[in-house]
Protein backbone atom coordinates (compact mmCIF):
# COMPACT_ATOMS: atom_id res chain seq x y z
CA UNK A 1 22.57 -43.61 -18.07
CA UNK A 2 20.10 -46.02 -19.46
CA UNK A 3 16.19 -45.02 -20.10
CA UNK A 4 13.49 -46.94 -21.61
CA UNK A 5 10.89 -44.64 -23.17
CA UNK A 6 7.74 -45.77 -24.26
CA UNK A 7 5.93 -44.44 -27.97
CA UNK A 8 2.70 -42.74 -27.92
CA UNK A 9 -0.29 -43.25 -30.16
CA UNK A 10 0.94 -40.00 -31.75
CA UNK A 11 4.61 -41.81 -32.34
CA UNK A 12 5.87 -39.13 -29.71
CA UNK A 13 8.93 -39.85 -26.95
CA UNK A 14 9.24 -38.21 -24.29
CA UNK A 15 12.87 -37.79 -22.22
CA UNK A 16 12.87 -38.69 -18.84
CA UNK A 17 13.93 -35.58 -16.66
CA UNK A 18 17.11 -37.01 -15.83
CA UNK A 19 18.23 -37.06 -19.25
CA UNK A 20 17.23 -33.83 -20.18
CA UNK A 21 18.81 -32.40 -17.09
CA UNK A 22 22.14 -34.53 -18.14
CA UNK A 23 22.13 -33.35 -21.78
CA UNK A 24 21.30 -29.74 -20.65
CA UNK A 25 17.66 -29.70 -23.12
CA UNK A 26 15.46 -26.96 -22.96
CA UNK A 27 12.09 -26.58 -24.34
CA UNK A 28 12.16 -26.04 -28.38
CA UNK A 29 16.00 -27.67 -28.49
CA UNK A 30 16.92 -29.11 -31.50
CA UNK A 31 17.58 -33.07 -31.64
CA UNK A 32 18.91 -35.08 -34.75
CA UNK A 33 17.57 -38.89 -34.94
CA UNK A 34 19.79 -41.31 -36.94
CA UNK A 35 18.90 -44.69 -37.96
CA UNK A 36 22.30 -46.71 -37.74
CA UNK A 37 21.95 -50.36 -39.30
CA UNK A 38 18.74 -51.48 -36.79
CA UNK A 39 19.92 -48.45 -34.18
CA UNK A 40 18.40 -45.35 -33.15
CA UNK A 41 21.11 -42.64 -32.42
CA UNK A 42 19.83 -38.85 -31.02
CA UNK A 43 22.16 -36.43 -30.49
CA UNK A 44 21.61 -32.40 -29.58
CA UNK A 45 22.45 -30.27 -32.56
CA UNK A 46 24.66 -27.34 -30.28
CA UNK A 47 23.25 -24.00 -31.83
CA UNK A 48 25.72 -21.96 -33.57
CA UNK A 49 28.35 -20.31 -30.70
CA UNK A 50 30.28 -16.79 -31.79
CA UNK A 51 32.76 -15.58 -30.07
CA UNK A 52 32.16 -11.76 -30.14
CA UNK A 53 34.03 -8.69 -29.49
CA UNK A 54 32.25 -6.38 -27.29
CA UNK A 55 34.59 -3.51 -26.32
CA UNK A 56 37.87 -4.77 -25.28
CA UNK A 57 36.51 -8.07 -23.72
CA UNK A 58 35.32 -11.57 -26.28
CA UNK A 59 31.97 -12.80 -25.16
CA UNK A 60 30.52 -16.53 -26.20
CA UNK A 61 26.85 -16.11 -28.15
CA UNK A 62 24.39 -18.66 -29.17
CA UNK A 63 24.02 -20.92 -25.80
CA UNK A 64 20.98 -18.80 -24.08
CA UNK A 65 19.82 -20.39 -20.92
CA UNK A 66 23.22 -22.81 -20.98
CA UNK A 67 24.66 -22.51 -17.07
CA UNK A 68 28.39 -23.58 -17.40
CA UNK A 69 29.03 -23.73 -13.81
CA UNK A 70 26.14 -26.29 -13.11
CA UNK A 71 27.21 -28.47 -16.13
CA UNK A 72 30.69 -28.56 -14.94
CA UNK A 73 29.18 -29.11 -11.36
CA UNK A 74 27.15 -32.23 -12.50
CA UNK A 75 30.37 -33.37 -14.41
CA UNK A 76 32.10 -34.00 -10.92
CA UNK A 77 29.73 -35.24 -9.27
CA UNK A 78 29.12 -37.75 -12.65
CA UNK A 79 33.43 -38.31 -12.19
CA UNK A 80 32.80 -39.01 -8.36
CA UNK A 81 30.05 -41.35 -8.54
CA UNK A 82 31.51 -43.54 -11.04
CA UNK A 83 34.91 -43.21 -9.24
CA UNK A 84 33.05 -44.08 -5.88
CA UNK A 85 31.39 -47.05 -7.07
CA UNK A 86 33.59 -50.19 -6.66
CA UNK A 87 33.98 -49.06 -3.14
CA UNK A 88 30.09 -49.23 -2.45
CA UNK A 89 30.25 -52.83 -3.45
């Protein structure tokens, strides 16, 4: 996925929707901005995730709001686009 974003007078970006939906970004997440050589590189910074004992069953903390079962749904349907495509042609 390729976006071109566009700097305010403010020197704010904003993410196009489809990228935030992609990366799974909520309001307030955290994002880490590298400069590489004459690169830009942002990447999430993935809160802290315990695995926690809670009676006799473990239970994954830290990812509030994170829906697995959508992410791994848009993960197919990523797979089957991109496995679809030379047959579009």
């Amino acid at each position: 996925m390729t976006a071109t974003l566009t700097l305010d007078s403010a020197g704010r970006l904003v993410l196009p929707k489809p990228v935030r939906d992609k990366m799974h970004l909520r309001t307030g997440a955290k994002l880490r901005l590298d400069v590489v050589g004459d690169r830009m590189e942002i990447t999430q910074e993935v809160p802290e995730v315990k695995i926690e004992r809670r009676g006799k069953r473990r239970v994954i903390t830290g990812w509030e709001g994170f829906d697995a079962a959508k992410a791994v749904r848009e993960m197919r349907e990523d797979q089957t686009e991109r496995l679809e495509a030379p047959f579009r042609a």
